[in-house]
Each structure stands twice: as C-alpha cells, then as structure tokens.
N, C-alpha and C. Protein backbone atom coordinates (compact mmCIF):
# COMPACT_ATOMS: atom_id res chain seq x y z
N UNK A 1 -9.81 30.79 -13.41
CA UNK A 1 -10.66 31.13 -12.29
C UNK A 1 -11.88 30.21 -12.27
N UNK A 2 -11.98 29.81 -11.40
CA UNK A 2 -13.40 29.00 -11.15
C UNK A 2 -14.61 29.72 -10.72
N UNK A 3 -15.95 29.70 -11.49
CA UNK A 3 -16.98 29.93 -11.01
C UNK A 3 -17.12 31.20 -10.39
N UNK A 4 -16.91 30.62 -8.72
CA UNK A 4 -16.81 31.58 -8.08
C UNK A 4 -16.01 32.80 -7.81
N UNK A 5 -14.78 32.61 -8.83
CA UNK A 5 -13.81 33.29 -8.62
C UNK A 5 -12.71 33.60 -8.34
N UNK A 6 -13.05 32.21 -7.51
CA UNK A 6 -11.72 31.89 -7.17
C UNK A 6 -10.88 31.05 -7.53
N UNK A 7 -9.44 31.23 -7.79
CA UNK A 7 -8.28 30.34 -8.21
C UNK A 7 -8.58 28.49 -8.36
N UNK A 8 -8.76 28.12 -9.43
CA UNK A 8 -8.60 26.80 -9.19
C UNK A 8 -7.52 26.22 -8.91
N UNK A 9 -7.76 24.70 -8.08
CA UNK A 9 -6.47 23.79 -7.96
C UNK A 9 -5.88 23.15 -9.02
N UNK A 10 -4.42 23.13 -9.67
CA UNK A 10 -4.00 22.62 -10.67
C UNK A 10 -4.39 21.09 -10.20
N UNK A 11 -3.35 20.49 -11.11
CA UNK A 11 -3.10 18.98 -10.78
C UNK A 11 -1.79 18.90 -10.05
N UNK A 12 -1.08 20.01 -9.85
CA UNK A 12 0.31 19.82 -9.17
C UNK A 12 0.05 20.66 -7.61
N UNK A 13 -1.18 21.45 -7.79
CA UNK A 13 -1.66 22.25 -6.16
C UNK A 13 -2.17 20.84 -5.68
N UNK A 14 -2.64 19.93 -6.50
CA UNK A 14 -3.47 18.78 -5.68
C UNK A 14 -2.12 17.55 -5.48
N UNK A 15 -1.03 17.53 -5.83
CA UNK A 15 0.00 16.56 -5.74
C UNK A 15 0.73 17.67 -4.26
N UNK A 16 0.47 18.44 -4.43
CA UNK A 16 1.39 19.25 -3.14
C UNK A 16 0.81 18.96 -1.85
N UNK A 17 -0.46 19.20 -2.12
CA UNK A 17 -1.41 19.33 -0.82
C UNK A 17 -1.37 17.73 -0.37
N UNK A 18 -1.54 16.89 -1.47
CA UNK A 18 -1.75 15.60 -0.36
C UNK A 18 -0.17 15.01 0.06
N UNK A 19 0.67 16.27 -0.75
CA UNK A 19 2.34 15.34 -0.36
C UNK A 19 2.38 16.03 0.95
N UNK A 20 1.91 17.24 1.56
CA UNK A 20 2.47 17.87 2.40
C UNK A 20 1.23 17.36 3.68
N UNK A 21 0.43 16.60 3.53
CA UNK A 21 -0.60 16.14 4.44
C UNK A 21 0.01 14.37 4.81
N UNK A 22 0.68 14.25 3.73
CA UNK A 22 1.61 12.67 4.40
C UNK A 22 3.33 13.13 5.18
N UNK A 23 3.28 14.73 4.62
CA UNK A 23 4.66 14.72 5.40
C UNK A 23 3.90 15.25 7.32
N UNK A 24 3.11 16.06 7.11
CA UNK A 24 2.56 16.05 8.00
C UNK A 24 1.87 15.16 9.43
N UNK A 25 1.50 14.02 8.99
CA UNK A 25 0.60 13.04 9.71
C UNK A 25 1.49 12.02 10.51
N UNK A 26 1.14 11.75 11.47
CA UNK A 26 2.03 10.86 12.45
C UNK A 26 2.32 9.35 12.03
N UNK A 27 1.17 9.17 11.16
CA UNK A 27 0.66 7.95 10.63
C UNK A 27 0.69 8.06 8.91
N UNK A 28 2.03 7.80 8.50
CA UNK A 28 2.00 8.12 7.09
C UNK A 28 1.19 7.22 6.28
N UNK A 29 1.28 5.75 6.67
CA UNK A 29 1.07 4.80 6.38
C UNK A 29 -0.89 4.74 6.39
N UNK A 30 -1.33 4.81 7.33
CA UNK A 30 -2.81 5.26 7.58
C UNK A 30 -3.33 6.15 6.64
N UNK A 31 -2.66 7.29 6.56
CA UNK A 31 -2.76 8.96 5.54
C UNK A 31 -3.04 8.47 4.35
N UNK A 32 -2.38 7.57 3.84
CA UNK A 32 -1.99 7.16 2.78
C UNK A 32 -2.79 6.46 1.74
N UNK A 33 -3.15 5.27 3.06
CA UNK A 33 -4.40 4.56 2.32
C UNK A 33 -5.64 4.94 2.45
N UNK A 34 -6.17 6.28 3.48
CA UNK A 34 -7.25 6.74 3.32
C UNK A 34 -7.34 7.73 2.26
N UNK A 35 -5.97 8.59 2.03
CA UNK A 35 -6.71 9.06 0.81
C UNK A 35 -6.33 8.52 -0.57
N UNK A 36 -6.03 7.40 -0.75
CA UNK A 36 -6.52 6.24 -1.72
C UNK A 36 -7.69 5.99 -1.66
N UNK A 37 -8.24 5.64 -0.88
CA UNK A 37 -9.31 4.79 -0.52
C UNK A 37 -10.51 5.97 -0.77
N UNK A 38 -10.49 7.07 -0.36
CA UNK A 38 -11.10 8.42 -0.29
C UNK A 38 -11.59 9.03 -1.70
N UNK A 39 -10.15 8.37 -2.88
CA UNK A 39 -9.98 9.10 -3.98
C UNK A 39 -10.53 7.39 -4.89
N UNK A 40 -11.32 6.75 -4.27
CA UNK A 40 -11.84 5.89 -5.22
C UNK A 40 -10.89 4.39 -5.64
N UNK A 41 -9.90 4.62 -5.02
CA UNK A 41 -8.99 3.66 -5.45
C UNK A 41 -8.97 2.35 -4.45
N UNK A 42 -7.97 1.36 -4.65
CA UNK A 42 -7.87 -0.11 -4.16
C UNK A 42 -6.92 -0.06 -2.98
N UNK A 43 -6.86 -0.92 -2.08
CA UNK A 43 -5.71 -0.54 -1.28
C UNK A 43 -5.55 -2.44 -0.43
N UNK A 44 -4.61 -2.93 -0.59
CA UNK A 44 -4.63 -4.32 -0.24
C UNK A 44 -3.64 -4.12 0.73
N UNK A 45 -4.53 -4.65 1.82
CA UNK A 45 -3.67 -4.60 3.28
C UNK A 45 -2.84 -6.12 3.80
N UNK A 46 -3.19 -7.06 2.82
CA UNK A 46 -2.34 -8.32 2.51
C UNK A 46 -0.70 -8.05 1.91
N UNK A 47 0.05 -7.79 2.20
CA UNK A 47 1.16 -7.88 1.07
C UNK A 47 0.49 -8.77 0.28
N UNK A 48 1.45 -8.27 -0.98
CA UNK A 48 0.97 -9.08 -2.26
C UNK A 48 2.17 -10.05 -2.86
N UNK A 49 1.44 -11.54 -3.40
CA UNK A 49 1.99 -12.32 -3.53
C UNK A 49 3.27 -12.05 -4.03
N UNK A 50 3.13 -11.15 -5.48
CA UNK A 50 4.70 -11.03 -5.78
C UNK A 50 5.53 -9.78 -4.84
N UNK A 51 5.18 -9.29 -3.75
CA UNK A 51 6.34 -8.85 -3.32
C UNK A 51 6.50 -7.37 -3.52
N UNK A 52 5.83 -6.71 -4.58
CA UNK A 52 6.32 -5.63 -5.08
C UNK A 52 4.48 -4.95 -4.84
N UNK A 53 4.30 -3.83 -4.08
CA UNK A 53 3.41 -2.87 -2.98
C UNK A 53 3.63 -1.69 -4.14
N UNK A 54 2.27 -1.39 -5.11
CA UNK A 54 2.17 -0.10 -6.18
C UNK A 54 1.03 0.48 -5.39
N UNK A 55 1.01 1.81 -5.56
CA UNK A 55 0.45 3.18 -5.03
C UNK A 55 0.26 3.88 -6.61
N UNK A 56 -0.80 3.50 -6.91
CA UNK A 56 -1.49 4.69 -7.81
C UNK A 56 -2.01 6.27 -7.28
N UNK A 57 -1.51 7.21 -7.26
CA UNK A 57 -2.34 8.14 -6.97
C UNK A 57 -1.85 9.42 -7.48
N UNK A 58 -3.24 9.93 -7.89
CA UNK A 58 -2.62 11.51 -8.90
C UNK A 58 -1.67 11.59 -9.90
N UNK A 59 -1.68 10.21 -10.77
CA UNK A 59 -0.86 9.96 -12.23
C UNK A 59 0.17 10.37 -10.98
N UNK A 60 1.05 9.39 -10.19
CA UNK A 60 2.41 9.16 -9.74
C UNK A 60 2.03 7.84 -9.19
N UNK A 61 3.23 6.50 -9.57
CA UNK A 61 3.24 5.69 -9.30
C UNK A 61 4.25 5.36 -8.30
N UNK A 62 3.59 4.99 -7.19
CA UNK A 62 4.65 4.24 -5.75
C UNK A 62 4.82 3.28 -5.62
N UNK A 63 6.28 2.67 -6.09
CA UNK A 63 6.32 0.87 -5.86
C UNK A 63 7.51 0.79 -5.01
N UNK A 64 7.73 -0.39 -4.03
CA UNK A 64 8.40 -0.35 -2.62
C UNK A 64 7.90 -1.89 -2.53
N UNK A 65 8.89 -2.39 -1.80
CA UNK A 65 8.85 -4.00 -1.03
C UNK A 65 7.58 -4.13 -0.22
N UNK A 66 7.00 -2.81 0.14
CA UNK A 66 5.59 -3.14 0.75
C UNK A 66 5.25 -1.51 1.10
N UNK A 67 4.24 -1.46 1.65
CA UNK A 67 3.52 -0.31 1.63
C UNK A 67 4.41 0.79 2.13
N UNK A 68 5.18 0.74 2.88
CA UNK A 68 5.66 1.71 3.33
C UNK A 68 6.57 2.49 2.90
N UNK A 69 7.75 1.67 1.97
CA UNK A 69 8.50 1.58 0.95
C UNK A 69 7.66 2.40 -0.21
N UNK A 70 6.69 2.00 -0.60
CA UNK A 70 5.76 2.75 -2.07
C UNK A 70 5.45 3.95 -1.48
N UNK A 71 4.72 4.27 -0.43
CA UNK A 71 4.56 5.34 0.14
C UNK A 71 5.97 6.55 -0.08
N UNK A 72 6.62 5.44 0.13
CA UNK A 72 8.36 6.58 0.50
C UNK A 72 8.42 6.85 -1.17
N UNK A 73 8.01 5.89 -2.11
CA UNK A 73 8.60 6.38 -3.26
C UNK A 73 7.55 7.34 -3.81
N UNK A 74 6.59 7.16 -3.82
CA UNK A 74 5.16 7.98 -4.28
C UNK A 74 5.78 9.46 -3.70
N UNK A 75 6.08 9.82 -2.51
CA UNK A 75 6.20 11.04 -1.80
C UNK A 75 7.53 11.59 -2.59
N UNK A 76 8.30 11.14 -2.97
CA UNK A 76 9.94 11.14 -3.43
C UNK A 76 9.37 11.63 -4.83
N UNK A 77 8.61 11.06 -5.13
CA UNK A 77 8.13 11.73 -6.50
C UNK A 77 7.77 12.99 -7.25
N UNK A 78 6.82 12.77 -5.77
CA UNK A 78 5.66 13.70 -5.98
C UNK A 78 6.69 15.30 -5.22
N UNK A 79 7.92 15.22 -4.58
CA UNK A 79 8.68 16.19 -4.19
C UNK A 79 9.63 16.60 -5.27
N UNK A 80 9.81 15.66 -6.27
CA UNK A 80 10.90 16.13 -7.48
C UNK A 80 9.81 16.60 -8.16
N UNK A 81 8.85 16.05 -8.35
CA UNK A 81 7.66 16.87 -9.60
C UNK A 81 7.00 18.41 -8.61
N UNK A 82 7.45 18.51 -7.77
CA UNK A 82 6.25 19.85 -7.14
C UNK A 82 7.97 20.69 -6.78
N UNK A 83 8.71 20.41 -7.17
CA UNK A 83 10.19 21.11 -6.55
C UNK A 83 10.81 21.95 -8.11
N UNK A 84 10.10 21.33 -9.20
CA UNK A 84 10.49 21.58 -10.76
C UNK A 84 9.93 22.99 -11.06
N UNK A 85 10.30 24.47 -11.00
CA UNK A 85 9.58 25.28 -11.74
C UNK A 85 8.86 25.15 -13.17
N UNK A 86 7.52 25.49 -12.57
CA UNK A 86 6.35 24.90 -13.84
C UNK A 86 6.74 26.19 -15.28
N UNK A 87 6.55 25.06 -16.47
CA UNK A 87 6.58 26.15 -17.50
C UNK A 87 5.42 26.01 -18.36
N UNK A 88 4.80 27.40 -18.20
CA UNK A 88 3.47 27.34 -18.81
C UNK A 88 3.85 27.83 -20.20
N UNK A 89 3.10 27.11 -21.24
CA UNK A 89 2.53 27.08 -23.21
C UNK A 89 1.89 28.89 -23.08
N UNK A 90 1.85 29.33 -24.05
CA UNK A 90 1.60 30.58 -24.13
C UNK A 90 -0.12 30.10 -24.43
C-alpha cells in the first residue's frame, strides 16, 4: 500500500498500462517515442546506420529493421510478460 493507501503500481501494472495505451493510440509510432522520450530516454528519428531500431523501455527490449518493427516487438513482449500468471515468494 502506498502512503496514501492506496494500491501501488507494480512494474508489470506499469508494462500493462503503457502496452495497452500503444494498443490504443492511432499513432503507435508517435505513442511510442513520447513515452520514451517522457520516461527520460533517447529516441533517434534517423534510422540508424547499422540497420537494427532498439526500444529500451521498462527492462523490455524492442529491436525491429526500424522503429516500427521494435515497437511491434517491444509490445509482443510486453503481451507474453503481462499474459504469464504472476507468482508471488511468500
């Protein structure tokens, strides 16, 4: 419980919420790099020389031929890790 009382966000309530705000958005691609960009991170709107487009975000890594591709894999991820019934340590 936090503070106030209320329920805190895990680290997998915060991998849900921003997976279900890129399945959501018309503009996945946009979604994507703002909340990168939002969450402190780098975001290169050049393709990159070698070819291969990584998406750091929320310890899940997105790599794809270019952004849109990493995006697809980051989300693919982040749906097998939030789809896994959690097992909590006593």
């Amino acid at each position: 419980m936090s503070v106030r009382g209320e329920p805190r966000m895990t680290h997998i309530d915060d991998i849900a919420l921003t997976l279900e705000q890129l399945r959501s958005t018309n503009d996945r691609l946009m979604t994507a790099r703002q909340i990168v960009l939002e969450r402190g991170g780098t975001w290169a709107d050049d393709p990159p020389p070698s070819g291969i487009f990584e998406i750091q975000l929320l310890g899940l890594v997105g790599i794809g031929s270019g952004a849109e591709t990493a995006v697809e894999d980051w989300m693919a991820q982040a749906e097998n890790l939030t789809a896994r019934p959690l097992v909590r340590s006593a």
